[in-house]
Protein backbone atom coordinates (compact mmCIF):
# COMPACT_ATOMS: atom_id res chain seq x y z
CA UNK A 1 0.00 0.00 0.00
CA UNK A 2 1.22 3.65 -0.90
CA UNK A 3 0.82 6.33 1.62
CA UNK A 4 1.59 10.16 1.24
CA UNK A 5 3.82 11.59 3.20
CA UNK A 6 2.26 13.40 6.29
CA UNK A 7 -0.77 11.49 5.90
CA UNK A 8 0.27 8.16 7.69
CA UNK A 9 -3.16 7.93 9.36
CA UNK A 10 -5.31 8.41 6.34
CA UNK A 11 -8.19 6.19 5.76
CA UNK A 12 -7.81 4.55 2.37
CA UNK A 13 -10.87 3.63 2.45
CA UNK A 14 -12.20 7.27 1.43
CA UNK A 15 -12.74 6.53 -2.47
CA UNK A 16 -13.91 9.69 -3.20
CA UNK A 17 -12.27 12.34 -0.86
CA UNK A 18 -9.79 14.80 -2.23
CA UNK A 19 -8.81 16.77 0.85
CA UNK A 20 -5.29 17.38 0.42
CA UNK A 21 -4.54 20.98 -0.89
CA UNK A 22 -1.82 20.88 -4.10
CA UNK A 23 -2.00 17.73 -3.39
CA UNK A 24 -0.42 15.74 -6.88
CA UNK A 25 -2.60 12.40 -8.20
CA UNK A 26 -0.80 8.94 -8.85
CA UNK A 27 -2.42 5.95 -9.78
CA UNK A 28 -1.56 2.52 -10.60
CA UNK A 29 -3.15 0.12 -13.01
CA UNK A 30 -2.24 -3.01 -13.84
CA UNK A 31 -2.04 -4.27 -17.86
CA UNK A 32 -2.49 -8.02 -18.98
CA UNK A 33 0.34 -10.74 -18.81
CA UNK A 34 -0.39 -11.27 -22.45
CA UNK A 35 0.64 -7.58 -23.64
CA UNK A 36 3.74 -7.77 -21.02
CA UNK A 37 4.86 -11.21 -22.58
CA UNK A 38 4.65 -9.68 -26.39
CA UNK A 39 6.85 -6.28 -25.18
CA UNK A 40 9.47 -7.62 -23.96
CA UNK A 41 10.84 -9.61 -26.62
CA UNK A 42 10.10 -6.62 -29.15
CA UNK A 43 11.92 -4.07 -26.30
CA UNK A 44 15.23 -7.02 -26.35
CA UNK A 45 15.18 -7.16 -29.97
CA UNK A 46 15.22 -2.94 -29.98
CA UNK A 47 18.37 -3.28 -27.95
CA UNK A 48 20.14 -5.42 -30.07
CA UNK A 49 19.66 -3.70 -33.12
CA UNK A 50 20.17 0.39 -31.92
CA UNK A 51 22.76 2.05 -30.06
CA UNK A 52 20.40 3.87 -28.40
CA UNK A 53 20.44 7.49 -26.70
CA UNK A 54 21.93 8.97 -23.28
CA UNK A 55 19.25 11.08 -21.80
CA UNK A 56 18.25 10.87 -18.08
CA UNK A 57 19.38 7.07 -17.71
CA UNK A 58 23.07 6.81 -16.21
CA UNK A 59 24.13 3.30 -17.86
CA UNK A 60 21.74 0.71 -18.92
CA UNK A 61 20.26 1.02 -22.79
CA UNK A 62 17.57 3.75 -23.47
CA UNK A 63 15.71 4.27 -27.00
CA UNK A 64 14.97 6.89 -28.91
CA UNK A 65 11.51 8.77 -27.47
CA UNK A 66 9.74 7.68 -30.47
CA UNK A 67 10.51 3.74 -31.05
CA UNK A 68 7.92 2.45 -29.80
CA UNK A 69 4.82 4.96 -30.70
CA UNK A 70 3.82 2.55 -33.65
CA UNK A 71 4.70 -0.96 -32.80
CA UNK A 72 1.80 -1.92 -31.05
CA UNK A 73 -1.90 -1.12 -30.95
CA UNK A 74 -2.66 -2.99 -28.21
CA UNK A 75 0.42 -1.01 -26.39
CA UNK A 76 -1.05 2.49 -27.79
CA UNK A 77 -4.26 1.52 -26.20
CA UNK A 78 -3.74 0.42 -23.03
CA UNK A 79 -1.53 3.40 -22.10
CA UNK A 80 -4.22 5.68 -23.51
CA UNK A 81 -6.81 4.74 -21.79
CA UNK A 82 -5.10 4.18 -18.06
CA UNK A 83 -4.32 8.32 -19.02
CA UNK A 84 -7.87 8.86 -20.04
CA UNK A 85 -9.34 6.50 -16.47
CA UNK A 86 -6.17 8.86 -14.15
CA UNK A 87 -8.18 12.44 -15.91
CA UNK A 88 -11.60 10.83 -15.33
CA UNK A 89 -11.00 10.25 -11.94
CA UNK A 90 -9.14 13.26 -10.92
CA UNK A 91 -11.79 15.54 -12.09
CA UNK A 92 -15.02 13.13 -10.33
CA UNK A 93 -12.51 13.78 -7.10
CA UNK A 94 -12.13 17.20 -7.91
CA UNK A 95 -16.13 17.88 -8.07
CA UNK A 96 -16.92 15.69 -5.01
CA UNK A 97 -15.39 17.96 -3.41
CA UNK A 98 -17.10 21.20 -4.60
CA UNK A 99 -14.55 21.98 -7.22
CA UNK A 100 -15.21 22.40 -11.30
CA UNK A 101 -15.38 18.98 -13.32
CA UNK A 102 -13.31 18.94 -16.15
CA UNK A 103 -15.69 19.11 -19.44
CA UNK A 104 -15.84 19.10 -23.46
CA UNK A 105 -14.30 16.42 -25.69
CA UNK A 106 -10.42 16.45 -25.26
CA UNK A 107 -8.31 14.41 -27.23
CA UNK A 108 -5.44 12.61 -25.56
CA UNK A 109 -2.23 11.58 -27.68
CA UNK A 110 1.20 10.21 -27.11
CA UNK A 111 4.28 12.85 -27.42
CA UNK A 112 6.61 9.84 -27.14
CA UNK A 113 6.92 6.22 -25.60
CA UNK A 114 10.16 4.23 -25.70
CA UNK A 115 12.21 1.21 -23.70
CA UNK A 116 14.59 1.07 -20.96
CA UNK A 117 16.16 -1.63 -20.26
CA UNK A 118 19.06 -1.71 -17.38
CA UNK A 119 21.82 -4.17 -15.86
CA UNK A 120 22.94 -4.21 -11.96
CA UNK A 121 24.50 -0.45 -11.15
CA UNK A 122 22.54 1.27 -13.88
CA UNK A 123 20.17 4.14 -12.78
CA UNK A 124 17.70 7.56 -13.84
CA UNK A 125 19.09 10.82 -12.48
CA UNK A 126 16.08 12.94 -11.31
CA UNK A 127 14.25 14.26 -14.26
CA UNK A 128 10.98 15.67 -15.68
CA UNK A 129 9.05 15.17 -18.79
CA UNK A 130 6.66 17.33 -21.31
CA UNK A 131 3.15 17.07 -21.57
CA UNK A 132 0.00 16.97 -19.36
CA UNK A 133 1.08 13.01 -17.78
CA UNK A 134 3.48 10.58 -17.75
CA UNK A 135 4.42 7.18 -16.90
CA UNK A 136 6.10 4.10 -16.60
CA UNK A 137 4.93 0.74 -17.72
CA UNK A 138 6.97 -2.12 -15.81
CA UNK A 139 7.83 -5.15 -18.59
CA UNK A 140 10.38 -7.12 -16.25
CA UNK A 141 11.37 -5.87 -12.83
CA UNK A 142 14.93 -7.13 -12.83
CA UNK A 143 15.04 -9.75 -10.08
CA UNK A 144 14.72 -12.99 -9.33
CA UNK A 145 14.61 -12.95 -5.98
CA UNK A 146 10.51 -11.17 -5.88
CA UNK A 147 10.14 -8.05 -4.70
CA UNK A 148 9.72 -6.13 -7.77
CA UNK A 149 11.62 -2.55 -8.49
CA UNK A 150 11.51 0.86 -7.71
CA UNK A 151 10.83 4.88 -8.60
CA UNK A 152 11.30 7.59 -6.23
CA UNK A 153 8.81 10.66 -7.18
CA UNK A 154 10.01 14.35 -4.99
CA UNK A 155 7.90 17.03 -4.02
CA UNK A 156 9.20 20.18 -6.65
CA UNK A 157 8.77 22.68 -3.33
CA UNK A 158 10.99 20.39 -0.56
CA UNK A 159 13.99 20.10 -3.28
CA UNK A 160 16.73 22.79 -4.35
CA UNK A 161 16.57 23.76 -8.08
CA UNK A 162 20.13 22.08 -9.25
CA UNK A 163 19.46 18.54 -7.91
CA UNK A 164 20.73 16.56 -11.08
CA UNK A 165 23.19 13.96 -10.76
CA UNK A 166 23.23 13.60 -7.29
CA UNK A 167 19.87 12.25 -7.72
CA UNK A 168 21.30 8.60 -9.04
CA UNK A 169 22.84 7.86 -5.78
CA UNK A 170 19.75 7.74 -3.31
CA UNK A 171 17.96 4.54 -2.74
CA UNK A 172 13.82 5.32 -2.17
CA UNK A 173 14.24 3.06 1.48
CA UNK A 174 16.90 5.03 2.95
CA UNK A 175 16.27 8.24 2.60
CA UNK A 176 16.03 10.74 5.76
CA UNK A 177 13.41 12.69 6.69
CA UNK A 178 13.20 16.12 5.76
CA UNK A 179 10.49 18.28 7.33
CA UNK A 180 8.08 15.14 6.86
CA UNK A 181 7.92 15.95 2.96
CA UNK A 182 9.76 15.82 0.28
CA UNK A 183 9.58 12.52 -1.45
CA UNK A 184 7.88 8.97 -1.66
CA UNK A 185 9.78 5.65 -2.81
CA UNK A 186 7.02 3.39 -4.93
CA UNK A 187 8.47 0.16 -4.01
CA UNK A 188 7.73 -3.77 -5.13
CA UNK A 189 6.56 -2.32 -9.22
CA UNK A 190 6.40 -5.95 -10.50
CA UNK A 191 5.50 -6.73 -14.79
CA UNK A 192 2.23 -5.71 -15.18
CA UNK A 193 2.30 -2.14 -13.25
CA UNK A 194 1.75 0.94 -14.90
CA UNK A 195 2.29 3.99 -12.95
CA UNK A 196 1.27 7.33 -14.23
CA UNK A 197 1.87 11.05 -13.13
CA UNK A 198 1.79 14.92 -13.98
CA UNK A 199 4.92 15.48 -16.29
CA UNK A 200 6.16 18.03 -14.49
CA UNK A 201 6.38 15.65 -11.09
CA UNK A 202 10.52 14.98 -10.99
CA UNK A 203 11.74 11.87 -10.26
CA UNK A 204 14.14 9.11 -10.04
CA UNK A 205 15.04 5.86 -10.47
CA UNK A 206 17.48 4.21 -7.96
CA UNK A 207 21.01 2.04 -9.17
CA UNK A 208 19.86 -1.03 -10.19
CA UNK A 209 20.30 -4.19 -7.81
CA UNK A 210 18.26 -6.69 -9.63
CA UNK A 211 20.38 -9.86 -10.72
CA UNK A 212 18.59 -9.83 -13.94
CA UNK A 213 17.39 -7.03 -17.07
CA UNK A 214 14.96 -3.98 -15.35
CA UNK A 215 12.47 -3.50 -18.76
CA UNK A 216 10.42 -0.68 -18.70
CA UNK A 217 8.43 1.64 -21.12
CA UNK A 218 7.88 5.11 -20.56
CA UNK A 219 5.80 7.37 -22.12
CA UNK A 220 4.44 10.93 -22.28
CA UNK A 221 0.80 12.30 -22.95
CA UNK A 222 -0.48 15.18 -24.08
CA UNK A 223 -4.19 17.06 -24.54
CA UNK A 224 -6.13 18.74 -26.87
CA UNK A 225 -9.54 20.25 -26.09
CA UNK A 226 -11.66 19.67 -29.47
CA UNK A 227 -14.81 21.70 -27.76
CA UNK A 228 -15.15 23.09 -24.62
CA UNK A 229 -18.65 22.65 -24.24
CA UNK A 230 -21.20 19.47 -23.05
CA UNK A 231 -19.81 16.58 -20.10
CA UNK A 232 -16.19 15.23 -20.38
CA UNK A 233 -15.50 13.28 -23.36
CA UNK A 234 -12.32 11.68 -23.67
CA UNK A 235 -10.73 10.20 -27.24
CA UNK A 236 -7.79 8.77 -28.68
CA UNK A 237 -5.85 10.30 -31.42
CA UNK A 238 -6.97 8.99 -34.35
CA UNK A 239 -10.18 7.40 -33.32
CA UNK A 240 -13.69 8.50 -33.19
CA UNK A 241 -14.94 6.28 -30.25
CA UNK A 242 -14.43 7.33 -26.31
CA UNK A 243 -12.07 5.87 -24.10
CA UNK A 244 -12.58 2.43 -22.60
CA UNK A 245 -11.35 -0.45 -21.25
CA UNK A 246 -8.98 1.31 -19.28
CA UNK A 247 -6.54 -1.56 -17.44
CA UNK A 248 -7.21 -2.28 -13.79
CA UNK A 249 -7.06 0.20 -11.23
CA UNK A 250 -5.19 -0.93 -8.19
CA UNK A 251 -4.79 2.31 -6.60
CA UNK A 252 -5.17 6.03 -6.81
CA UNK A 253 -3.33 8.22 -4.00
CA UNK A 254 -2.61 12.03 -3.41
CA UNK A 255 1.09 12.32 -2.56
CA UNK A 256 2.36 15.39 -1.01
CA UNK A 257 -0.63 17.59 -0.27
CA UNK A 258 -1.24 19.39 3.12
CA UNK A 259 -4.11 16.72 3.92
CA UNK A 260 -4.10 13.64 1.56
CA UNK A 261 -6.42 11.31 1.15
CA UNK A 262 -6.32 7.86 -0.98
CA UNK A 263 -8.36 6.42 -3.67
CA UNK A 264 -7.77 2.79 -3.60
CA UNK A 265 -8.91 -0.57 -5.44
CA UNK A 266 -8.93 -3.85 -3.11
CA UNK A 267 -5.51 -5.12 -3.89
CA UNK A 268 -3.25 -2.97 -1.58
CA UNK A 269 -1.29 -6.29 -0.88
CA UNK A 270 1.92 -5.56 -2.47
CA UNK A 271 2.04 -1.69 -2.94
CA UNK A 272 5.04 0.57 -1.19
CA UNK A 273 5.87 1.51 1.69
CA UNK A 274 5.98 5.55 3.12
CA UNK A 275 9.84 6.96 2.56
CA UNK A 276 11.08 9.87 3.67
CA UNK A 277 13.55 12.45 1.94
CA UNK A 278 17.38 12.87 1.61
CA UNK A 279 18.86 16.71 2.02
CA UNK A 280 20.71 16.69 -1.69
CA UNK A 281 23.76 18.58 -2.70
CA UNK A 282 22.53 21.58 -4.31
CA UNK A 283 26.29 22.28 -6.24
CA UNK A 284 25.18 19.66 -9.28
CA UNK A 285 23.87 20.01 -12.34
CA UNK A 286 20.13 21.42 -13.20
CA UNK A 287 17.65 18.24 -13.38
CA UNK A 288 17.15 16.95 -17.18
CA UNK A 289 13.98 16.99 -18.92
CA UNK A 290 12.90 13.66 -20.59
CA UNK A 291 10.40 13.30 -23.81
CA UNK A 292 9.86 13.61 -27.52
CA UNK A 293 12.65 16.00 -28.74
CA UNK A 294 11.38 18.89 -25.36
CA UNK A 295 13.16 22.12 -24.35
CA UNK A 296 15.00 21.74 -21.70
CA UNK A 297 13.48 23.06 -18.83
CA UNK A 298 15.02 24.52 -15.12
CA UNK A 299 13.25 25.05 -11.66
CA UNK A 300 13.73 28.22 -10.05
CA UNK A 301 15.54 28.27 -6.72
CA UNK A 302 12.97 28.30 -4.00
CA UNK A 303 11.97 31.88 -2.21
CA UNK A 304 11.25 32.52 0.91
C-alpha cells in the first residue's frame, strides 16, 4: 500500500475524498500478462539492433523517445486509456469535493513512448518530462529474488533547483526525513504495473540491484480540447470512439498535499511503503527533462 507523506493515518478507504490541498494524483493500473509477454521480446530485440540514446538514464540502454509509438496497438491503447481512467477520476474527485469537473471532448495523444532496459549499477538521475502526464509501464522488474523494483517521485517545493546527478545515488528506502515531505519511494513495481503522473512531477530511479534485465516503457501524454462545451468526453488520437477499457485500477493516491487522502482498489497487498527524503547537494547540475525532442526546462531556486 502507498501512503503520502504526512498522511500516515489516512483512511484509504475514502474513495472519493480529495482533501489534500496541491496535493499531486498517482495511480496505478495493472495491464495483462499477455501484452507484457509480447513487449518484452520486441523491447530485447530494440536493444540489439540500436545504439540507443543517453538522456536521463546513467548506464543501462535507453531508446529513442519515439521507437515504440507505432509498434503496437494494443500497447497504444492500453496506455491511452489508463491516461484517459487517471483524468476521469481526478476531475469526479475534484467535483466531489465542490470543485469544477473537467468538461468538453479532449483528445489525448502520445508525445513519445520508448524502452529502458538496465543491468545491476545502472540508474535515472532525477528528471521531468513534457506534456500533461506521464508514466512508466513495468515489462520485467529485474530480479529474481521477488520483490519487484523501484521509482522515487520528490515534491518540486521540498527540493533545491540544481538537484541533477546527485539524484542517481539515493535509494527510495533510505532516505532521511526532511520536514516530513519531500519525497515517496514506490516500491515492489512488479511486470504488469503501470504507474502514471503529472509530467512536471521529478523523479528518479534508484542504481539497479536486480540480478537480472529492469524493462520498462515510458511514455508521455499530451491534450487537446476539441470543444469546450457538453460533459467530459475523452478520445484517442486517431479514433472517433471514447475511451474504454482502461486496465485495472489498483490504486489512486494524493502524494504530497497538506491533507491527503487515498483512492484505492482492493488489492493494496503488495504496494510501497511511506519513505522519507534525503537533504541533496545543491552544487550539481540542473535536473534533465525527458520526452519527444522537449526544451530543456530549469526550476527556479525556492523563495522565501
Amino acid at each position: 500500500m502507498l501512503l503520502a507523506l504526512g498522511a500516515c493515518n489516512a483512511s484509504t478507504d475514502a474513495v472519493s475524498r480529495h482533501n489534500g490541498l496541491w496535493a499531486v494524483p498517482v495511480s496505478r493500473h495493472r495491464v495483462p500478462p499477455d501484452l507484457i509477454a509480447a513487449l518484452k521480446p520486441v523491447i530485447l530485440g530494440l536493444a540489439k539492433r540500436s545504439p540507443g540514446v543517453r538522456k536521463s538514464n546513467r548506464g543501462g540502454w535507453h531508446s529513442a523517445s519515439s521507437a515504440l509509438l507505432g509498434a503496437s496497438e494494443p500497447l497504444r491503447s492500453a496506455l491511452l486509456a489508463a491516461a484517459g481512467d487517471y483524468v476521469q477520476r481526478v476531475s469526479a474527485a475534484a467535483a466531489a469535493s465542490g470543485g469544477a469537473r473537467l468538461t468538453g471532448e479532449v483528445r489525448l495523444r502520445l508525445l513519445g513512448v520508448w524502452a529502458n532496459v538496465n543491468s545491476q549499477g545502472h540508474s535515472n538521475v532525477a528528471h521531468t518530462h513534457p506534456g500533461l502526464l506521464s508514466g512508466a509501464l513495468y515489462v520485467a522488474p529485474g530480479t529474481s529474488r521477488g520483490g519487484g523494483t523501484e521509482l522515487c517521485l520528490s515534491d518540486p517545493r521540498y527540493l533545491p533547483a540544481d538537484e541533477g546527478e546527485s539524484s542517481w545515488r539515493r535509494s527510495c528506502s533510505s532516505l532521511e526525513q526532511l520536514d516530513s515531505a519531500g519525497g515517496v519511494g514506490l516500491e515492489g513495481l512488479l511486470a504488469g504495473d503501470l504507474v502514471l503522473f503529472p509530467s512536471w512531477l521529478q523523479h528518479h530511479v534508484p542504481p539497479h540491484k536486480g540480478d537480472e534485465l529492469r524493462i520498462s516503457v515510458s511514455f508521455n501524454v499530451a491534450a487537446d480540447v476539441l470543444d469546450p462545451s457538453g460533459p467530459l468526453r475523452l478520445r484517442a488520437e486517431g479514433s472517433e470512439t471514447l475511451l474504454q477499457d482502461a486496465p485495472e485500477l489498483v490504486e489512486m493516491v494524493e502524494l504530497f498535499g497538506s491533507d491527503a487522502m487515498h483512492q484505492s482498489a482492493p488489492d493494496k497487498d503488495r504496494w510501497p511503503e511511506l519513505t522519507d527524503w534525503l537533504e541533496v547537494d545543491t552544487s550539481s547540475e540542473a535536473s534533465p527533462t525527458e520526452g519527444a525532442d522537449a526544451p530543456r526546462r530549469s526550476r527556479p531556486p525556492p523563495t522565501l
